[in-house]
Every structure is written in C-alpha cells, then in structure tokens.
PDB file of N, CA and C in Angstrom:
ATOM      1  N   UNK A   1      -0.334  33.095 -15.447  1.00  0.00           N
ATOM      2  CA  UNK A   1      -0.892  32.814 -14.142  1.00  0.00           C
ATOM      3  C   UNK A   1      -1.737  31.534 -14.178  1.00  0.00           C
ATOM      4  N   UNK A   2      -2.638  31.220 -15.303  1.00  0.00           N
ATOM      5  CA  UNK A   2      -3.582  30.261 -15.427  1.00  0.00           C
ATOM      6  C   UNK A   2      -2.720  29.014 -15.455  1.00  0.00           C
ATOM      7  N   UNK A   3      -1.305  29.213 -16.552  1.00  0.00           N
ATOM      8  CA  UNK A   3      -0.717  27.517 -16.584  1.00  0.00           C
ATOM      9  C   UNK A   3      -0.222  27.442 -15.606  1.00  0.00           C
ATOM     10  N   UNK A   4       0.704  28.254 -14.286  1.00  0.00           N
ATOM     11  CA  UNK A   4       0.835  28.110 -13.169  1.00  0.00           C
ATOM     12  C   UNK A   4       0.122  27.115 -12.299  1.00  0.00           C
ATOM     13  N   UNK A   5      -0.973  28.091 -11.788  1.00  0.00           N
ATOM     14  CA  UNK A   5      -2.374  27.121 -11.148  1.00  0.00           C
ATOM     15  C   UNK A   5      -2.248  26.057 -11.896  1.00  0.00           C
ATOM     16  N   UNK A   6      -2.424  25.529 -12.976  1.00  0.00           N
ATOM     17  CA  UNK A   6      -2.644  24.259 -14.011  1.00  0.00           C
ATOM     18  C   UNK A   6      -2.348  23.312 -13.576  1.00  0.00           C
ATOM     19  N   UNK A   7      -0.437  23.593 -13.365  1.00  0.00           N
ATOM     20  CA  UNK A   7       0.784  22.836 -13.459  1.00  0.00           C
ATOM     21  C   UNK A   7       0.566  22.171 -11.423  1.00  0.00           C
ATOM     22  N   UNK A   8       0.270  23.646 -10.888  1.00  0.00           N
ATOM     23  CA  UNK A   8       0.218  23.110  -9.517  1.00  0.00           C
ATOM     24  C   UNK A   8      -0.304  22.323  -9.148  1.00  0.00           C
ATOM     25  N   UNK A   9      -2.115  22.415  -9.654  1.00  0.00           N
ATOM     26  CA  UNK A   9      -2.947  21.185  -9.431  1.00  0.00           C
ATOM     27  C   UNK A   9      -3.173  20.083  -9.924  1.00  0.00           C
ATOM     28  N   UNK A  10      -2.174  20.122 -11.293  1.00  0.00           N
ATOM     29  CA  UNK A  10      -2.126  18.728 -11.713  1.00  0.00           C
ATOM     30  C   UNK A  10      -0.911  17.959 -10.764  1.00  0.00           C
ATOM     31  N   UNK A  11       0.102  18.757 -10.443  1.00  0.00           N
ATOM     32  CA  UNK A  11       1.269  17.938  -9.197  1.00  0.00           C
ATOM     33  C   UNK A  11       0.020  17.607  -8.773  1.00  0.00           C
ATOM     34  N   UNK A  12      -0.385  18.006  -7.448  1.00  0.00           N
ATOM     35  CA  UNK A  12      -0.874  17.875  -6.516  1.00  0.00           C
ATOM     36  C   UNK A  12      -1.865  16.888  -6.857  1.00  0.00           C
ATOM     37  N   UNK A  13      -2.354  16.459  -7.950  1.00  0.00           N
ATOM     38  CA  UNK A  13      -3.418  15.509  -8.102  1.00  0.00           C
ATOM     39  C   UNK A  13      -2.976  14.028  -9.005  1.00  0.00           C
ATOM     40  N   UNK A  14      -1.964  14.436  -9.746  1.00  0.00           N
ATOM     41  CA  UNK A  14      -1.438  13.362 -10.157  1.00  0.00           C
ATOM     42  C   UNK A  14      -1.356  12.220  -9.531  1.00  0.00           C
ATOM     43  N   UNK A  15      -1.286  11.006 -10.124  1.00  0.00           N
ATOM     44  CA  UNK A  15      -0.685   9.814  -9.151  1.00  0.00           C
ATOM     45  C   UNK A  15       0.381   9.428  -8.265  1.00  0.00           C
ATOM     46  N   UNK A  16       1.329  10.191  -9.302  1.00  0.00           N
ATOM     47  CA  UNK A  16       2.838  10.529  -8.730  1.00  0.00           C
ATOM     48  C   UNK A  16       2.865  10.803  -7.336  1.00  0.00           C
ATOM     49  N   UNK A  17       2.788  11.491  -7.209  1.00  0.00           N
ATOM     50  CA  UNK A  17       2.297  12.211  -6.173  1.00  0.00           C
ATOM     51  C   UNK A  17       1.410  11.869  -5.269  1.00  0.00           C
ATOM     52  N   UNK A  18       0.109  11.237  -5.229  1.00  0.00           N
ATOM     53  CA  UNK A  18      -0.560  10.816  -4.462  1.00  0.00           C
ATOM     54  C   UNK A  18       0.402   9.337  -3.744  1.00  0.00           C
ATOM     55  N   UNK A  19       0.972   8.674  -4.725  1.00  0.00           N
ATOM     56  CA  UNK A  19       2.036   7.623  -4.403  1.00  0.00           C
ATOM     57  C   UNK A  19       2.518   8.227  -3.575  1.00  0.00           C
ATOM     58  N   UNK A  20       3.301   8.973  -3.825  1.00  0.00           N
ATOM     59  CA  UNK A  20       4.605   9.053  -2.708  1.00  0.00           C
ATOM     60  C   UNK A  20       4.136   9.813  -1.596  1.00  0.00           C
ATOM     61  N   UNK A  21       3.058  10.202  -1.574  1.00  0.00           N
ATOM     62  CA  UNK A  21       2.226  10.778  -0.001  1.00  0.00           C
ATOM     63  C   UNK A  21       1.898   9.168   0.855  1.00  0.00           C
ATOM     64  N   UNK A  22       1.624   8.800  -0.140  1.00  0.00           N
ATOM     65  CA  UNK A  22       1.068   7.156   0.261  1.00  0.00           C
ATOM     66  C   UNK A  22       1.887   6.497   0.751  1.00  0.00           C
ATOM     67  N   UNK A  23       2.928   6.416   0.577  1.00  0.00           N
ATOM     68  CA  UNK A  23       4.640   5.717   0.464  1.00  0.00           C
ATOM     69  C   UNK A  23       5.358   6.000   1.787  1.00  0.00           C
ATOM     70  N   UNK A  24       4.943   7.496   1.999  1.00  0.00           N
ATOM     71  CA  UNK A  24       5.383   8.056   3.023  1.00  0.00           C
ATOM     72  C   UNK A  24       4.653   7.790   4.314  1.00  0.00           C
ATOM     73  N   UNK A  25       3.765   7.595   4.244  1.00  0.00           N
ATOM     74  CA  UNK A  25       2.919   7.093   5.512  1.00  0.00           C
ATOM     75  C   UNK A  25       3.051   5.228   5.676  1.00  0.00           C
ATOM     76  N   UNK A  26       3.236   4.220   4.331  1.00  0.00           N
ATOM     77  CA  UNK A  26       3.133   3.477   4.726  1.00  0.00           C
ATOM     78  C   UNK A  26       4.605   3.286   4.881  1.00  0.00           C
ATOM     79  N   UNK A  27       5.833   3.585   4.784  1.00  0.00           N
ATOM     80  CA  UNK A  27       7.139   4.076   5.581  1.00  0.00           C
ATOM     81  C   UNK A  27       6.946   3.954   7.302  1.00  0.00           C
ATOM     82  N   UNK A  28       5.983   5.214   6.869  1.00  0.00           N
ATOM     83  CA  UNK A  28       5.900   5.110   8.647  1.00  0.00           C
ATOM     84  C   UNK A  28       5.667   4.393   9.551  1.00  0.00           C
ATOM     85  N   UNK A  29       4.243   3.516   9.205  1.00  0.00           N
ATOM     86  CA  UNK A  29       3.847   2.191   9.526  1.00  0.00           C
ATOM     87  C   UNK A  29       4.942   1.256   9.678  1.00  0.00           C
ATOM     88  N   UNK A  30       5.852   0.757   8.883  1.00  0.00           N
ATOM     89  CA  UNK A  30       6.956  -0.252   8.424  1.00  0.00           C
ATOM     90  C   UNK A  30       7.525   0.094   9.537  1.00  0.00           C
ATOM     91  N   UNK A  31       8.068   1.213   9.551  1.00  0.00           N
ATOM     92  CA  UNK A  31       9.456   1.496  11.006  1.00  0.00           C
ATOM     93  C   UNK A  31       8.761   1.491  11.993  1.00  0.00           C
ATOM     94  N   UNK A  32       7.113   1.453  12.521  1.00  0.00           N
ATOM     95  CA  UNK A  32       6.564   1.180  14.136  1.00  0.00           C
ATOM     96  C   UNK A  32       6.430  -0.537  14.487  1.00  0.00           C
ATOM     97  N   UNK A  33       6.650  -1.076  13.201  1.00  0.00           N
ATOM     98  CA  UNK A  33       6.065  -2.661  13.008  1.00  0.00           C
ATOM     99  C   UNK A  33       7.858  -3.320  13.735  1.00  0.00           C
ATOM    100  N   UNK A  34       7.692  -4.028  14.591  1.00  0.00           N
ATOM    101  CA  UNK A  34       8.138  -5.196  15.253  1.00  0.00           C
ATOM    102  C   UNK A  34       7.718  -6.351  15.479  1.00  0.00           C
ATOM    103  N   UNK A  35       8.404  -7.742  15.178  1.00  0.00           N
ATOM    104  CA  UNK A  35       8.200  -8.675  14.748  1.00  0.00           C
ATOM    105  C   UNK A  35       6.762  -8.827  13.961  1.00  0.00           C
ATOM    106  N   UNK A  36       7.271  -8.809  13.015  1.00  0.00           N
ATOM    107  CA  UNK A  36       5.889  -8.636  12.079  1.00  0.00           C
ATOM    108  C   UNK A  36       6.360 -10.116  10.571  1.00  0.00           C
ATOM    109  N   UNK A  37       5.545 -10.421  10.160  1.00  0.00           N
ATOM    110  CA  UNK A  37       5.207 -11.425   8.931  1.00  0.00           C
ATOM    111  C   UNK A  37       5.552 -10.523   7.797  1.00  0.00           C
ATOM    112  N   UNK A  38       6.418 -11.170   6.798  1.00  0.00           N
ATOM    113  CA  UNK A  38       6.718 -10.438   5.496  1.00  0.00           C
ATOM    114  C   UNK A  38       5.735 -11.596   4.163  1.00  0.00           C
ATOM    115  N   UNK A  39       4.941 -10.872   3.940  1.00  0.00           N
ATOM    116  CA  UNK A  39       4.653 -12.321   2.728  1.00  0.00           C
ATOM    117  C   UNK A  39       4.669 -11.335   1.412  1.00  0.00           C
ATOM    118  N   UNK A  40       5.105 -12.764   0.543  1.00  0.00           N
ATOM    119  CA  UNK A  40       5.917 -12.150  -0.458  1.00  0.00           C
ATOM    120  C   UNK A  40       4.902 -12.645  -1.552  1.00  0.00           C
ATOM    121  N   UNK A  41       3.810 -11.911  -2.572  1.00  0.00           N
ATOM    122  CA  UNK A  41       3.290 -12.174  -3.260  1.00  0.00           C
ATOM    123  C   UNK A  41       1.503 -12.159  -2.533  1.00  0.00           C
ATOM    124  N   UNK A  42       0.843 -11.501  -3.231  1.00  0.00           N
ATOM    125  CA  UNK A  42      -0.518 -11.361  -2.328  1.00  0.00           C
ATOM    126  C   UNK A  42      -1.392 -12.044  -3.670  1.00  0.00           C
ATOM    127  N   UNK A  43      -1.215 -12.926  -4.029  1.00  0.00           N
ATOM    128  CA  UNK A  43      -1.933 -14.076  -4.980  1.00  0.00           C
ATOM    129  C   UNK A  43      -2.636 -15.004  -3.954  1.00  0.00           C
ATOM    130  N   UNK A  44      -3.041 -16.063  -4.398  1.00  0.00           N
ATOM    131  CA  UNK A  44      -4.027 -17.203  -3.648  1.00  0.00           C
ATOM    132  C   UNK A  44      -3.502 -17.206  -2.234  1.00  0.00           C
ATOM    133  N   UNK A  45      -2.176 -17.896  -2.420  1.00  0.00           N
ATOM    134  CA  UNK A  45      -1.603 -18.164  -1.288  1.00  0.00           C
ATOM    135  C   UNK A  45      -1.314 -17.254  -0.052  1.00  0.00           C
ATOM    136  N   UNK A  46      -1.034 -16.312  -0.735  1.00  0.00           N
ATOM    137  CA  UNK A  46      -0.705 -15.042   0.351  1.00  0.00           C
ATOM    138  C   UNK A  46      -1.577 -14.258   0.724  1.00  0.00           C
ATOM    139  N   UNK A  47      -3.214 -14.149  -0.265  1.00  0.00           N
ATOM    140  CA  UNK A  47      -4.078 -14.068   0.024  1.00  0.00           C
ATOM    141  C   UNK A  47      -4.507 -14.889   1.755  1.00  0.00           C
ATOM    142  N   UNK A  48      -4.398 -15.771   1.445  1.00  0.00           N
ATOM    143  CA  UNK A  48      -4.645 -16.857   2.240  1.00  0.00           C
ATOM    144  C   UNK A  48      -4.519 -16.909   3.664  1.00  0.00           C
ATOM    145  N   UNK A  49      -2.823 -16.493   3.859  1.00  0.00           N
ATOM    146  CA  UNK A  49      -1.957 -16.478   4.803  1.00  0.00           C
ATOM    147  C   UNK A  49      -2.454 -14.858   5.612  1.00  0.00           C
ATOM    148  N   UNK A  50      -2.364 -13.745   4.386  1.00  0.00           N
ATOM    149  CA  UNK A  50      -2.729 -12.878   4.840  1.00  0.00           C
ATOM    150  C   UNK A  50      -4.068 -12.603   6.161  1.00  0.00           C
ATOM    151  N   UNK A  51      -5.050 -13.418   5.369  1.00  0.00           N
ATOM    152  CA  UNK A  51      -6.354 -13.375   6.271  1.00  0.00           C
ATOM    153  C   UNK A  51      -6.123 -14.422   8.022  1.00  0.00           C
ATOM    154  N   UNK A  52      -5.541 -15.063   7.845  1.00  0.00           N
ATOM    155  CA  UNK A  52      -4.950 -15.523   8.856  1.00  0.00           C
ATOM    156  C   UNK A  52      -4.323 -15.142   9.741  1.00  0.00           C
ATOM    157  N   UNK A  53      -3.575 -14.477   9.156  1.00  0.00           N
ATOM    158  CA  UNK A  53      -2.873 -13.518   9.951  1.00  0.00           C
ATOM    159  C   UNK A  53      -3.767 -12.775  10.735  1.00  0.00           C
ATOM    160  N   UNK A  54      -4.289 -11.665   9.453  1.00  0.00           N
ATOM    161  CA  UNK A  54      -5.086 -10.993  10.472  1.00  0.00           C
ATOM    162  C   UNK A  54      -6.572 -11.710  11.306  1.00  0.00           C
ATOM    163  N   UNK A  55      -7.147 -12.853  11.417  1.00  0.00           N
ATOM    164  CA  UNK A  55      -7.654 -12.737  12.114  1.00  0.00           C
ATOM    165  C   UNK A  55      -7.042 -13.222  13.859  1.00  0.00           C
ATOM    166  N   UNK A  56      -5.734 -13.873  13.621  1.00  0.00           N
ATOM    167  CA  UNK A  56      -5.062 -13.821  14.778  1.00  0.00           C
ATOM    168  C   UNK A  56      -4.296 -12.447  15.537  1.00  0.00           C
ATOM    169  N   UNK A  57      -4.779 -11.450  14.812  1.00  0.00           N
ATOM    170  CA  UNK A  57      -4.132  -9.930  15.053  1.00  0.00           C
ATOM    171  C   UNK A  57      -2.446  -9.487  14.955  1.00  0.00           C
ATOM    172  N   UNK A  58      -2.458 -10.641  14.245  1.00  0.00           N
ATOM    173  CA  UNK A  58      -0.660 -10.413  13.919  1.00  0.00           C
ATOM    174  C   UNK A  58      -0.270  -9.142  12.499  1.00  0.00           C
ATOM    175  N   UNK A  59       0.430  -8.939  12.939  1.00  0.00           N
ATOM    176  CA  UNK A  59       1.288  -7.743  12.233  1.00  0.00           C
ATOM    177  C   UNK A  59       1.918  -8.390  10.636  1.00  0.00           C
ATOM    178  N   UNK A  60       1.168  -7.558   9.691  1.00  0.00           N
ATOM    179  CA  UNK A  60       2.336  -8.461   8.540  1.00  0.00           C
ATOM    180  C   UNK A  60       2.677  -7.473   7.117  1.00  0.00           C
ATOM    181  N   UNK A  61       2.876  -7.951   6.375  1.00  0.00           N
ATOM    182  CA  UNK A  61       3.574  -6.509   5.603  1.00  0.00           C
ATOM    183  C   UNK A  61       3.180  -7.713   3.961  1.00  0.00           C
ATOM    184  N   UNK A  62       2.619  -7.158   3.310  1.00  0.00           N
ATOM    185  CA  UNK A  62       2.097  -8.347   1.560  1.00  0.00           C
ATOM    186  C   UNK A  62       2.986  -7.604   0.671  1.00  0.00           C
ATOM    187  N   UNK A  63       3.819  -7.803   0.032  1.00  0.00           N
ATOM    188  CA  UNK A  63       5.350  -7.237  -1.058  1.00  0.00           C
ATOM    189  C   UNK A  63       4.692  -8.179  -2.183  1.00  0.00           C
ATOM    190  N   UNK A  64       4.277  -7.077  -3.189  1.00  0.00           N
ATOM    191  CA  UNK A  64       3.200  -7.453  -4.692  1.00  0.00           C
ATOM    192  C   UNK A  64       3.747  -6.356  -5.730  1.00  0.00           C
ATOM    193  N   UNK A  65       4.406  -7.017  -6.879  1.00  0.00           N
ATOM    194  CA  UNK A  65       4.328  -5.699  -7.868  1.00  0.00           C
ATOM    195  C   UNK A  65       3.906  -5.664  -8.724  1.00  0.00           C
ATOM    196  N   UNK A  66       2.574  -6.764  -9.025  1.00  0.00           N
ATOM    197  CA  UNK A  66       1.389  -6.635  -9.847  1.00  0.00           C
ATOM    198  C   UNK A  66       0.278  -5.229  -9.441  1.00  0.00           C
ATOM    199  N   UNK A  67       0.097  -4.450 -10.033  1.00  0.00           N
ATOM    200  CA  UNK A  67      -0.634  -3.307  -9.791  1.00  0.00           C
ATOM    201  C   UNK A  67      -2.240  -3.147  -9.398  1.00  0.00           C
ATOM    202  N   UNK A  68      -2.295  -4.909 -10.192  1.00  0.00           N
ATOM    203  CA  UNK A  68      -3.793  -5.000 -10.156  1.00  0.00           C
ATOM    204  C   UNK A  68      -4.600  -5.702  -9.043  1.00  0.00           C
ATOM    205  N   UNK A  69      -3.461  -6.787  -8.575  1.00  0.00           N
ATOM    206  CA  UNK A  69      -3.519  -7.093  -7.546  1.00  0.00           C
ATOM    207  C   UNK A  69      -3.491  -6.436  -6.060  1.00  0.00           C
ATOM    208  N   UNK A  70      -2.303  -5.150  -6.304  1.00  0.00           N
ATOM    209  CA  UNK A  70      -2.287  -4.376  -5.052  1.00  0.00           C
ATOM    210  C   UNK A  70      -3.673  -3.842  -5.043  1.00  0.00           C
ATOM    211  N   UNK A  71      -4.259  -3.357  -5.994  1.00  0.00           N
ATOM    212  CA  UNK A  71      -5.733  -2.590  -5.714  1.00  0.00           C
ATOM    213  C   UNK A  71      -6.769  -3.574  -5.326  1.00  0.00           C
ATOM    214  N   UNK A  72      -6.734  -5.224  -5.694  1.00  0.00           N
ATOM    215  CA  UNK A  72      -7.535  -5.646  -4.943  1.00  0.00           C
ATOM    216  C   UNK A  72      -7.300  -6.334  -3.489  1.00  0.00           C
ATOM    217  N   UNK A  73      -6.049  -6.103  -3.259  1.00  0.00           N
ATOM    218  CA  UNK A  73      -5.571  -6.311  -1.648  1.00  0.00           C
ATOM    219  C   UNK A  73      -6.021  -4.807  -0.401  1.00  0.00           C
ATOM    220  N   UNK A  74      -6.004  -3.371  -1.429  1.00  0.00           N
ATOM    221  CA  UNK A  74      -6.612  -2.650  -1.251  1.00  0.00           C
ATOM    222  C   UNK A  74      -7.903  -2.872  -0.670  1.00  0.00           C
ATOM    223  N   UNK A  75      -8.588  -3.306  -1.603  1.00  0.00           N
ATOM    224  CA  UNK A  75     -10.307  -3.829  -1.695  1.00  0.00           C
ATOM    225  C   UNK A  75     -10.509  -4.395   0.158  1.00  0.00           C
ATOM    226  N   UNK A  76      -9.441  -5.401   0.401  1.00  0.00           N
ATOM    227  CA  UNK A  76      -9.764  -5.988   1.436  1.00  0.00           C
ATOM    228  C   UNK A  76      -8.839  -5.698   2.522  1.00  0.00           C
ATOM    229  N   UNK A  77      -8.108  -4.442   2.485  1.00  0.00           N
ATOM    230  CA  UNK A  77      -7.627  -3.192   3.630  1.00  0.00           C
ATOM    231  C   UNK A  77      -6.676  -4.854   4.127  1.00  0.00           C
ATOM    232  N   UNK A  78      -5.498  -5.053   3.113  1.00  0.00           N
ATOM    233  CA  UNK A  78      -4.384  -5.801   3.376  1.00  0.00           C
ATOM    234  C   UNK A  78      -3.470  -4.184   3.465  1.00  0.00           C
ATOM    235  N   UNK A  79      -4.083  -3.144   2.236  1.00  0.00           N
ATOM    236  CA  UNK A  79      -2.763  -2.768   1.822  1.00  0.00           C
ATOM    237  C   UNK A  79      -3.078  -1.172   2.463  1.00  0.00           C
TER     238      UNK A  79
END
C-alpha cells in the first residue's frame, strides 16, 4: 500500500509530468493565437524583439531548447 501512494506521488510530482500539464495548457494558448510573431531563439536578440513585442501588445510565441534559458525567459513571463 505504502509503495503504491509512493509511486503515485512521485508521478504526480515529478517533472515529467508537471511538463506535460504545462505543455498542455501552453497547446492551448498556441491554437487561440492568430497572427501572432514566431521568434526563434530567446538569446540577446530575441530577447530583444521579444520585449518589443510585448510592449506593443502583440502576440508572439519564443521556440528555445536551451533549458536554461527557457527558465530565464520564464523569469520575465515570455514563457
């Protein structure tokens, strides 16, 4: 019974898992977005572009598969 519970709350808390809850909502977002900005790389430049964007209130989507970077695009609610 105990490794049961164990096994459940480690799913449920894992990263795995918190990802693809995450994934699934920002899915959702993606399919309401029309004409929207794709920038590809959230480094200096796209940093850059990004903030621009949003302070003109435009719609845009930052595609990064540095990990460390997504958490600090996080930091500044790009992601």
């Amino acid at each position: 019974m105990w490794w049961i519970l164990w096994s459940l709350l480690d799913v449920l808390f894992e990263s795995e898992f918190t990802n693809y809850i995450i994934n699934i909502k920002l899915n959702k977002r993606l399919k309401k977005m029309k004409n929207h900005f794709i920038i590809v790389g959230g480094g200096r430049v796209g940093d850059g572009v990004a903030n621009r964007l949003s302070l003109e209130k435009k719609q845009f989507v930052i595609i990064e598969k540095d990990q460390e970077r997504i958490k600090a695009l996080k930091k500044e609610k790009f992601v």
